[in-house]
Protein backbone atom coordinates (compact mmCIF):
# COMPACT_ATOMS: atom_id res chain seq x y z
CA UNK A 1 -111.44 77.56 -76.32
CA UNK A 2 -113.04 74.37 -76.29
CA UNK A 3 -110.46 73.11 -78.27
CA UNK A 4 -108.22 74.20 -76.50
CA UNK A 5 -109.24 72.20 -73.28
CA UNK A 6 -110.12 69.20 -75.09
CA UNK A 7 -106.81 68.95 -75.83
CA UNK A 8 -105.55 69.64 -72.24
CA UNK A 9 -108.28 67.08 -71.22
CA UNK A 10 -106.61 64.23 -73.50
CA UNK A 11 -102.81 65.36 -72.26
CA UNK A 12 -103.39 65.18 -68.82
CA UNK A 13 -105.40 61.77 -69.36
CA UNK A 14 -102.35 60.08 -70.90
CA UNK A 15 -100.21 61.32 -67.49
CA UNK A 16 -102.46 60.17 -65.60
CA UNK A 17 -103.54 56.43 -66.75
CA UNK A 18 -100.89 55.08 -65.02
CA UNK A 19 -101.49 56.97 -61.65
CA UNK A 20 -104.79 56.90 -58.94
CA UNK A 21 -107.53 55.63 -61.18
CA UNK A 22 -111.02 54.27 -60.81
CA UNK A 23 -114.13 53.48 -63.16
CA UNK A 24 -117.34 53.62 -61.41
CA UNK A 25 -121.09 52.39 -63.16
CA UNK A 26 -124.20 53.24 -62.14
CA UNK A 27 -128.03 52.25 -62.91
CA UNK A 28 -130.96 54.88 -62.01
CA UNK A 29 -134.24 55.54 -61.56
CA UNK A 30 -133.82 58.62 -63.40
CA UNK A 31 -131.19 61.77 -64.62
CA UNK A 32 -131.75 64.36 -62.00
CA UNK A 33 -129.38 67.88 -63.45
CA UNK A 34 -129.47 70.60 -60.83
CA UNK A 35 -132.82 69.98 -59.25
CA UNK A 36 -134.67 69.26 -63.35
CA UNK A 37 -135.49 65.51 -65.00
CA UNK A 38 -133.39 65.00 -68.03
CA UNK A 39 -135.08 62.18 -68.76
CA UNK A 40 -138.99 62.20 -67.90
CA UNK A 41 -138.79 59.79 -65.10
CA UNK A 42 -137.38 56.81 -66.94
CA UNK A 43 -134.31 54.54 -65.67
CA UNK A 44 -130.80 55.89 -66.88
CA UNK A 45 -127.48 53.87 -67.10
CA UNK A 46 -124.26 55.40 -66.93
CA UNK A 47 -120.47 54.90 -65.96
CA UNK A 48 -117.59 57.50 -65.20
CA UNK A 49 -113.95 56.66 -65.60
CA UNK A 50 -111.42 59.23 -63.14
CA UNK A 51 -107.61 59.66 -63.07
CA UNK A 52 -105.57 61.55 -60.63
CA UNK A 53 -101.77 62.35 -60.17
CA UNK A 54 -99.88 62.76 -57.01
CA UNK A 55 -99.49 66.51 -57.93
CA UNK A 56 -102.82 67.48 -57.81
CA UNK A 57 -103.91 67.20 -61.49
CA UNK A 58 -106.83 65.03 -62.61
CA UNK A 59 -109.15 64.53 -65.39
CA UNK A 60 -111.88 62.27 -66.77
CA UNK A 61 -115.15 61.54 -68.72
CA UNK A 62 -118.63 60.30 -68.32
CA UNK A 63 -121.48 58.77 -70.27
CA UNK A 64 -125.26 58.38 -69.39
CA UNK A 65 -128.03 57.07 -71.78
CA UNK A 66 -130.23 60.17 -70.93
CA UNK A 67 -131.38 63.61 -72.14
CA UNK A 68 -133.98 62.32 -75.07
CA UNK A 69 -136.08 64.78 -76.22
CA UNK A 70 -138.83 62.18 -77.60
CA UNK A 71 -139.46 58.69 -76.73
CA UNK A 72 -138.55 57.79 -80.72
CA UNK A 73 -135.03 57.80 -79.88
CA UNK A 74 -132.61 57.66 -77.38
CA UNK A 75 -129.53 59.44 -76.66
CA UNK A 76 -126.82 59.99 -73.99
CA UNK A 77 -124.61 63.00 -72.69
CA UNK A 78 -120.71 62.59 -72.90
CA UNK A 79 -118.83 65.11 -70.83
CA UNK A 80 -115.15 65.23 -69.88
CA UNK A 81 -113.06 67.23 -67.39
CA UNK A 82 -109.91 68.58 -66.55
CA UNK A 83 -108.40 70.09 -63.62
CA UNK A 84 -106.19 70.64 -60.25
CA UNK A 85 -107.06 69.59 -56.43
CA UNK A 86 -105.27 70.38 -53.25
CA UNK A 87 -105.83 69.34 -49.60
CA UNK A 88 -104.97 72.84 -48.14
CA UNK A 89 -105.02 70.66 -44.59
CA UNK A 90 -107.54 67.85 -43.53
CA UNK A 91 -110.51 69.98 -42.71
CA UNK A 92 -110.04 72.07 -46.30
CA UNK A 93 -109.93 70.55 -49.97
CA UNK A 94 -110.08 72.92 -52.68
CA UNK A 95 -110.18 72.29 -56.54
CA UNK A 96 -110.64 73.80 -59.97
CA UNK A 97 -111.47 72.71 -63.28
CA UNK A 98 -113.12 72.90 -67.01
CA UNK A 99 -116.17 70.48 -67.45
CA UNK A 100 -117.47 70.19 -71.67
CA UNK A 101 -120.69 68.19 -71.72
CA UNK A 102 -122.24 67.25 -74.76
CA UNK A 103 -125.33 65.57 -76.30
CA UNK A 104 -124.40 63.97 -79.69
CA UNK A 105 -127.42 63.98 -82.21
CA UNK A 106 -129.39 66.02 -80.75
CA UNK A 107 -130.65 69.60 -80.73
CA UNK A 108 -130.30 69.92 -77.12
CA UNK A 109 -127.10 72.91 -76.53
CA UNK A 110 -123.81 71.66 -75.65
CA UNK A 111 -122.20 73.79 -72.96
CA UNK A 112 -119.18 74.41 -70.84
CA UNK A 113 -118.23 75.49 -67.23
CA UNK A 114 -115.18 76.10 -64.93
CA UNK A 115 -116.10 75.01 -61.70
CA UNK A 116 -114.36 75.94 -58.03
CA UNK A 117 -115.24 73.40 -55.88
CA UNK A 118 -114.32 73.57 -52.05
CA UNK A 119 -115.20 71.12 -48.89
CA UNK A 120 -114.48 72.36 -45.15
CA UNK A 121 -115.40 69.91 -42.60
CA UNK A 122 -118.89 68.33 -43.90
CA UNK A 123 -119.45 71.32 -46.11
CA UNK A 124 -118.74 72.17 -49.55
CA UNK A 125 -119.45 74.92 -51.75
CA UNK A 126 -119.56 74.53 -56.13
CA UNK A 127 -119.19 77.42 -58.42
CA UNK A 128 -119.97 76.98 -61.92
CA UNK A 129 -119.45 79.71 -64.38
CA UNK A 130 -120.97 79.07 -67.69
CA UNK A 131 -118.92 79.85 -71.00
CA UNK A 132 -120.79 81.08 -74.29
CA UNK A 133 -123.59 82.53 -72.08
CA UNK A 134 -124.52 79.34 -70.23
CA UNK A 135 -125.89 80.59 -66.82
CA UNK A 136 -123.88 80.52 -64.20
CA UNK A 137 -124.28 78.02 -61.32
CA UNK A 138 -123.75 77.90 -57.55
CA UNK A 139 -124.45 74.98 -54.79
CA UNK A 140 -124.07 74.59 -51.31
CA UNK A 141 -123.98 71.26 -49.97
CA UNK A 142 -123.66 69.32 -46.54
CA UNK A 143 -123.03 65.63 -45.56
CA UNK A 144 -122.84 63.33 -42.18
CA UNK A 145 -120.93 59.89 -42.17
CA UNK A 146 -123.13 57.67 -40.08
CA UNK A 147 -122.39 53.37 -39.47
CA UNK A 148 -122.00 52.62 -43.30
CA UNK A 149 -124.44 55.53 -44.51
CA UNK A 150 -123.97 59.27 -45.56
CA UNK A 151 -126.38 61.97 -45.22
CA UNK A 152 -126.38 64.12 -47.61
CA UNK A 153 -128.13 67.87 -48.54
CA UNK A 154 -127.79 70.44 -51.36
CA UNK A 155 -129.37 73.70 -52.34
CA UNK A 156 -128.43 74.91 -55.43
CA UNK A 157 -129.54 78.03 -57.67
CA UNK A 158 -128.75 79.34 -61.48
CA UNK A 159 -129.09 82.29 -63.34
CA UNK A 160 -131.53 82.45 -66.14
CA UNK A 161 -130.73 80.90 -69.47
CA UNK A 162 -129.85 83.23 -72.76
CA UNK A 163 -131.90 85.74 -70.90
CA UNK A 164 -134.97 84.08 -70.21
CA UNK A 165 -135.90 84.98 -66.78
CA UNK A 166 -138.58 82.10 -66.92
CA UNK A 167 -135.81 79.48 -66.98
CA UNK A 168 -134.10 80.14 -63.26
CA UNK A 169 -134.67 78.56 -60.01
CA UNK A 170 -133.68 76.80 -57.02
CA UNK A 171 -133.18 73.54 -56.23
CA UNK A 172 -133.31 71.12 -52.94
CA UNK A 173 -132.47 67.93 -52.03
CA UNK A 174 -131.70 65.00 -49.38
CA UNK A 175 -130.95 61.90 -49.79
CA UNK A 176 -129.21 59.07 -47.93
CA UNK A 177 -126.15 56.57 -49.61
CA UNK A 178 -125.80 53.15 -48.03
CA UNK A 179 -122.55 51.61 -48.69
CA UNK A 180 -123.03 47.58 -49.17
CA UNK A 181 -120.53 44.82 -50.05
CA UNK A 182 -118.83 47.52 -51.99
CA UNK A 183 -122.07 48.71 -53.78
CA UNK A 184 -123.25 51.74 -53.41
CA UNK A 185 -127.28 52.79 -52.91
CA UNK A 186 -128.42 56.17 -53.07
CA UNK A 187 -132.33 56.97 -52.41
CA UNK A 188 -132.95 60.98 -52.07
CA UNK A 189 -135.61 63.33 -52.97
CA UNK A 190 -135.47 66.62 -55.26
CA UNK A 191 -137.63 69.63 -55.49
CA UNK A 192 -137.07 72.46 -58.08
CA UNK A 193 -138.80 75.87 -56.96
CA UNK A 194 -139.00 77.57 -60.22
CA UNK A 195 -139.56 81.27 -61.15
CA UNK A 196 -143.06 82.48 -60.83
CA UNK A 197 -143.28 83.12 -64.14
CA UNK A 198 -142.52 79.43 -65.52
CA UNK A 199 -143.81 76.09 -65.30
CA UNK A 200 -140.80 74.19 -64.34
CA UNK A 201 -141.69 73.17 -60.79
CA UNK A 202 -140.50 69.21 -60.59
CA UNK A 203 -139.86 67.23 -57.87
CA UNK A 204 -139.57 63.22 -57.00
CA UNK A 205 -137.77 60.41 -56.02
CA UNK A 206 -134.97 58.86 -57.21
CA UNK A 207 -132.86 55.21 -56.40
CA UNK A 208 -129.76 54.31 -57.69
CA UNK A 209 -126.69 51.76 -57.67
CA UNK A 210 -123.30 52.24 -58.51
CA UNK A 211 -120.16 50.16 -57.94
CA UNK A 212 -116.64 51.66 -58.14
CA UNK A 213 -113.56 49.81 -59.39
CA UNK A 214 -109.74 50.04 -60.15
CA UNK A 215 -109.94 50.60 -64.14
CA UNK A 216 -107.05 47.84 -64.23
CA UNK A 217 -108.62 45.74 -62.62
CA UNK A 218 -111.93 46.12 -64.48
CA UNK A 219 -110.04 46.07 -67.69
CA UNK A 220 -107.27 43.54 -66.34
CA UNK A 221 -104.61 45.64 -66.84
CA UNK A 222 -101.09 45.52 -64.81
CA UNK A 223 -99.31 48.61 -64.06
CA UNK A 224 -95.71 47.46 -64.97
């Protein structure tokens, strides 16, 4: 199956080069995945590349130096994703898609994930549902558009791992993004609440900047 949508992924990315497109990059204090550290507290640097047609289909990939499992080495997670989006009105966007993510040379597990994703006003709501026994995944999330800042707060919660009840829990944030000269600065706080029976607890702070641009105009291109 994953295949299968890799192949979709790489379809719909040649339709949609030439449509709505935008690369964004992003340095941070750390890789924060659903509430955990992927990367012990050390700075991360990543960049995201997203294309979009006019009739609702989009797709694109990611790249982040994170996710080592010693300090001998690093390594990064690719992912990619393919899907469709609607605006059902302008209080109500809705979308669905297939997310791979994967963590060349290393023993960490690969995994993949449909996710339904829906905003209504300043709230949205993300289903994940994990292939190949990956635990599924839900969030709930809330934001408020102040001057040039955002608000924003999550709760999110999984379902144990390959059956390891030890490996669930919840996780919290908030956070504010300041938007700057076209820059982007995020500051928030996460706690993960896990289950009794496991050692997971984390929480901290994180910082970040990102800057979004056309990917022609970052690469220079002309649409003809």
């Amino acid at each position: 199956m994953k295949n299968i949508f890799f192949k979709i992924f790489l379809f719909v990315s040649s339709l949609t080069i030439f449509s709505d497109n935008e690369i964004e990059f992003s340095l941070n204090s750390d890789s924060i995945w659903r509430g955990l550290t992927q990367n012990n507290g050390n700075p991360t640097v990543g960049a995201d590349i997203n294309f979009s047609l006019d009739n609702g289909f989009f797709s694109g990939a990611w790249i982040e130096s994170c996710c080592s499992e010693n300090s001998s080495y690093p390594n990064r997670e690719v992912g990619y994703l393919v899907g469709y989006q609607k605006n059902i009105n302008e209080n109500l966007y809705i979308s669905f898609n297939y997310v791979g993510t994967n963590y060349p040379d290393s023993k960490i597990d690969n995994y993949d994930e449909f996710e339904l994703y829906f905003t209504f006003y300043n709230f949205g709501i993300s289903y994940f549902k994990g292939l190949d026994n990956f635990p599924d995944y839900y969030e709930i999330s809330y934001s408020y558009e102040f001057l040039n800042n955002s608000l924003n707060l999550t709760y999110g919660d999984f379902d144990p791992y390959k059956n390891l009840h030890d490996s669930n829990g919840a996780n919290y944030s908030v956070g504010i993004d300041s938007f700057l000269k076209g820059f982007t600065l995020s500051f928030f706080y996460y706690y993960f609440n896990a289950n009794s029976s496991s050692d997971l607890d984390d929480d901290g702070l994180v910082f970040s900047i990102s800057k979004k641009t056309s990917f022609w105009k970052f690469f220079r291109f002309r649409k003809v």
